[in-house]
C-alpha atoms as a PDB file:
ATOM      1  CA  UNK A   1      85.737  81.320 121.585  1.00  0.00           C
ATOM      2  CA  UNK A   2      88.221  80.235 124.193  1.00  0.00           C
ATOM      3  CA  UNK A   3      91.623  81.647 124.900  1.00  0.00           C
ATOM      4  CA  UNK A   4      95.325  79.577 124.311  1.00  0.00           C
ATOM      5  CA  UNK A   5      98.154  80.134 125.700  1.00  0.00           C
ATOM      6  CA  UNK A   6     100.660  80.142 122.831  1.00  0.00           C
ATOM      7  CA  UNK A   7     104.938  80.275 122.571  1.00  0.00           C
ATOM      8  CA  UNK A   8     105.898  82.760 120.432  1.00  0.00           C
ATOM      9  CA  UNK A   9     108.644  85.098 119.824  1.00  0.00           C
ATOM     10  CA  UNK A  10     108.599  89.099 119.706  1.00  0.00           C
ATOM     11  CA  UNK A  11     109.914  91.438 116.812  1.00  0.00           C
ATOM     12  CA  UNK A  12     109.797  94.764 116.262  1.00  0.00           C
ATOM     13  CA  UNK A  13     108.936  96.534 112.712  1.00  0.00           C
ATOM     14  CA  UNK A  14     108.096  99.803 110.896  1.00  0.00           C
ATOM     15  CA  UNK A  15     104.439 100.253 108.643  1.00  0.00           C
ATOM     16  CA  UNK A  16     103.595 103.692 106.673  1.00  0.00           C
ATOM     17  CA  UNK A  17     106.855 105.241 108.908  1.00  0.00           C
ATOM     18  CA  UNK A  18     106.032 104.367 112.429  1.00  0.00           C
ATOM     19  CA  UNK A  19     108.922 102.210 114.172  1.00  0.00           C
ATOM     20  CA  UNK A  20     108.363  99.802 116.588  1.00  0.00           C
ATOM     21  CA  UNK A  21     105.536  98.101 116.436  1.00  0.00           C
ATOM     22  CA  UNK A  22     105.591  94.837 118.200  1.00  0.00           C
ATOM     23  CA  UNK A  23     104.922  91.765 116.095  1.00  0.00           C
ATOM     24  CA  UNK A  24     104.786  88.247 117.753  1.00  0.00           C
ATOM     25  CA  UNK A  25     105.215  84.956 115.348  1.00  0.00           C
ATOM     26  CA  UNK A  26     105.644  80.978 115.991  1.00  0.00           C
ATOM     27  CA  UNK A  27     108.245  78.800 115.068  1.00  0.00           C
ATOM     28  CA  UNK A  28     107.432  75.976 113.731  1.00  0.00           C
ATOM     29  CA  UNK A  29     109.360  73.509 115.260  1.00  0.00           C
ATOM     30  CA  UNK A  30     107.148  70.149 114.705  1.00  0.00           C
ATOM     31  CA  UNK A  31     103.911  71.513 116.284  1.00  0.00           C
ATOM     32  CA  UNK A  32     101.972  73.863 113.760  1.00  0.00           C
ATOM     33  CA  UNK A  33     100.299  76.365 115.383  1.00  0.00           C
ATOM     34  CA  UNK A  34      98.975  79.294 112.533  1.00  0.00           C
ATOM     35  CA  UNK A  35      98.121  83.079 114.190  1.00  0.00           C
ATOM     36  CA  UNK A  36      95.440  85.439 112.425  1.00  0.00           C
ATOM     37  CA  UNK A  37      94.446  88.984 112.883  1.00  0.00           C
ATOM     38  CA  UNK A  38      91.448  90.985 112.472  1.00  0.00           C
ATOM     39  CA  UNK A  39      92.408  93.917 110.357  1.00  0.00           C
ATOM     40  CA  UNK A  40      89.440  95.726 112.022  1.00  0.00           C
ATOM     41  CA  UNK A  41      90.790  96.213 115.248  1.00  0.00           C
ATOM     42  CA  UNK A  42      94.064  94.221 115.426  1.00  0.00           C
ATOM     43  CA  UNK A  43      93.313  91.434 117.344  1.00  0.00           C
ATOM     44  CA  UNK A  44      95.533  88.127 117.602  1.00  0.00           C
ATOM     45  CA  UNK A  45      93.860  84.861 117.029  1.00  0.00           C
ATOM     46  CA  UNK A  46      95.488  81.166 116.775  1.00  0.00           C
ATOM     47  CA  UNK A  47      94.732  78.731 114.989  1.00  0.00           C
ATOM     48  CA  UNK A  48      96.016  74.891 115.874  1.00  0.00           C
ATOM     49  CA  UNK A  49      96.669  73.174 112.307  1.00  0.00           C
ATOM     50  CA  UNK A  50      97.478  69.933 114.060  1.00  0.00           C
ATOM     51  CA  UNK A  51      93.730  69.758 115.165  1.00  0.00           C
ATOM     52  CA  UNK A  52      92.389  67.500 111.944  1.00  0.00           C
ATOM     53  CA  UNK A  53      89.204  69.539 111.550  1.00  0.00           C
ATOM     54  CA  UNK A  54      91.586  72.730 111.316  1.00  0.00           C
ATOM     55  CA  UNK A  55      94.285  71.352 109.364  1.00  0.00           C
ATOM     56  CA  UNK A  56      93.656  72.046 105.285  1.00  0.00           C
ATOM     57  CA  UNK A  57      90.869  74.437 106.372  1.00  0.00           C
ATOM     58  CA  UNK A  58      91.448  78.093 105.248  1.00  0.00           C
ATOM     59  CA  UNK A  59      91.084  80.846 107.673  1.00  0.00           C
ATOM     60  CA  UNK A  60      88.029  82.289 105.707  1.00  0.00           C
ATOM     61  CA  UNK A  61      86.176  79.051 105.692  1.00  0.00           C
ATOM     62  CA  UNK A  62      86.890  78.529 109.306  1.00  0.00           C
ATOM     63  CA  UNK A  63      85.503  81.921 110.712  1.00  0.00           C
ATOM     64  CA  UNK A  64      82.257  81.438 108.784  1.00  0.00           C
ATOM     65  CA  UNK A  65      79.647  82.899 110.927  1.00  0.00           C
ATOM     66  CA  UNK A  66      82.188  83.623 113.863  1.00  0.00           C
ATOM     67  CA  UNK A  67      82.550  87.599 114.604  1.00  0.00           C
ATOM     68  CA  UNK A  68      85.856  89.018 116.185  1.00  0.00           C
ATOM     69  CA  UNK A  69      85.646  88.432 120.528  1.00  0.00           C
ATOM     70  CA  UNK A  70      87.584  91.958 120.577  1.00  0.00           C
ATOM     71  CA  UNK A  71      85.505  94.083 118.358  1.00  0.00           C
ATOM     72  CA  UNK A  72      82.439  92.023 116.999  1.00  0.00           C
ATOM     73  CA  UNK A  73      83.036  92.803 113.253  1.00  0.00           C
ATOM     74  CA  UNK A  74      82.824  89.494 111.056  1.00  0.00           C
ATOM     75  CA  UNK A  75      86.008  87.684 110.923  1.00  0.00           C
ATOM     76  CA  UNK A  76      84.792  86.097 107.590  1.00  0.00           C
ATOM     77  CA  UNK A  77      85.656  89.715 105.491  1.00  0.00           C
ATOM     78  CA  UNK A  78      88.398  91.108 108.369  1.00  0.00           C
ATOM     79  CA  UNK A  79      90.691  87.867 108.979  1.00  0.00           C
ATOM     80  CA  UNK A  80      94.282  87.827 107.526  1.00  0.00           C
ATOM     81  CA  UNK A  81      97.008  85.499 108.069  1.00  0.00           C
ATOM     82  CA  UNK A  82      99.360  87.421 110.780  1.00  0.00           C
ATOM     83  CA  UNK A  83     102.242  88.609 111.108  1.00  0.00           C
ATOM     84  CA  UNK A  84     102.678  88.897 107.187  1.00  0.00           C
ATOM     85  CA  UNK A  85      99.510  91.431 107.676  1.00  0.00           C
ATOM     86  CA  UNK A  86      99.315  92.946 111.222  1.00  0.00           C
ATOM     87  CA  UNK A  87      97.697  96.421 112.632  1.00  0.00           C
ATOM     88  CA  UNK A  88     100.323  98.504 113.949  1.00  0.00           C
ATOM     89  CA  UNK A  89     100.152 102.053 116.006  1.00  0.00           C
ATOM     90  CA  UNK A  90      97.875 104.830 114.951  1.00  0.00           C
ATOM     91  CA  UNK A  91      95.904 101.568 112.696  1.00  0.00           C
ATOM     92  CA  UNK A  92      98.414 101.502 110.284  1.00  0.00           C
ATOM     93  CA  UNK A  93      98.448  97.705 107.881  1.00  0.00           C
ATOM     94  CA  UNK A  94     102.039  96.998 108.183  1.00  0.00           C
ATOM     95  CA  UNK A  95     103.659  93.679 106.788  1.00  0.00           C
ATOM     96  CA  UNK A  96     106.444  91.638 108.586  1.00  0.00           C
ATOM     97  CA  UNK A  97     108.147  87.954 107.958  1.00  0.00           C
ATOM     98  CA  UNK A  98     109.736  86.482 110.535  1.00  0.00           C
ATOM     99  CA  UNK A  99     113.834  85.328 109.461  1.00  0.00           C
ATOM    100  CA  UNK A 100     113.722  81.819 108.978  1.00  0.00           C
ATOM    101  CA  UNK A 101     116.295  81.420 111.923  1.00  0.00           C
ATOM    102  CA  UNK A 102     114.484  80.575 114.844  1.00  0.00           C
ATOM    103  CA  UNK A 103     115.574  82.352 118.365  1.00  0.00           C
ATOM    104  CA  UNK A 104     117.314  80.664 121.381  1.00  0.00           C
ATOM    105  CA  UNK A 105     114.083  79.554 123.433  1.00  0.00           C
ATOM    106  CA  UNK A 106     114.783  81.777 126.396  1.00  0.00           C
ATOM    107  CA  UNK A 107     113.535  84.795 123.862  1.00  0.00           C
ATOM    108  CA  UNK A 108     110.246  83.322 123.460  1.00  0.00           C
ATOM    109  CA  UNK A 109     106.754  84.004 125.569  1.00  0.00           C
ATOM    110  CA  UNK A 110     104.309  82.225 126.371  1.00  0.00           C
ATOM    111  CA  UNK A 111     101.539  84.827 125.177  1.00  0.00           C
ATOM    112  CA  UNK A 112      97.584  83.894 125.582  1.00  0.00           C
ATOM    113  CA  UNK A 113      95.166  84.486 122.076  1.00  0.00           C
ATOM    114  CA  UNK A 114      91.387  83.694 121.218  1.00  0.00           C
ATOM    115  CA  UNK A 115      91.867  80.487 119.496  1.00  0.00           C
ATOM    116  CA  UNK A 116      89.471  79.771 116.199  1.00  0.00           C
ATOM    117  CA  UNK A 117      88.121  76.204 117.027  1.00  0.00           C
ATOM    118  CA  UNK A 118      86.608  74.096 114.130  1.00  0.00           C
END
């Protein structure tokens, strides 16, 4: 598994009580680019649905056999689609979604994630 470097903007939520826990998300703007997370340990993954062996693929059936690069657990029973599931402080399973209003570009980063490759 290879690292991408990925645009993506930064917002800050609550799960189970705990404030500000920094969630990143994509906008996307004509380019489709999908981020995951492993629920075991929080990781950020990326997924690019313009690649054609990605793009109707579900996460599940594309981490077959592939384990997380941060922990090792199996990403086929610990993958979720992120940031509507993330891992926030202290481990917590929070849920976000992004407004549908996309920032100025100036807010975004350019932010590097394993990326799940077909």
């Amino acid at each position: 598994m290879n690292k991408r470097k990925t645009r993506c903007y930064v917002a800050y939520c609550e799960a189970g009580g705990i404030f500000n826990n920094e969630v990143f998300y994509t906008a996307n703007e004509g380019y489709r680019i999908d981020l995951a997370t492993c629920i075991n340990c929080g990781s950020v993954l990326v997924v690019d649905r313009e690649n054609p062996k990605s793009a109707a693929r579900s996460l599940a059936d594309l981490v077959t056999g592939i384990d997380c690069p941060e922990c090792g657990c199996n990403l086929q029973t610990s993958i979720r689609s992120y940031p509507s599931v993330f891992v926030g402080k202290g481990g917590i399973v929070g849920s976000f979604s992004p407004s549908s209003v996309i920032p100025p570009s100036e807010e975004s980063r350019v932010l590097e994630f394993w990326e799940i490759e077909p």
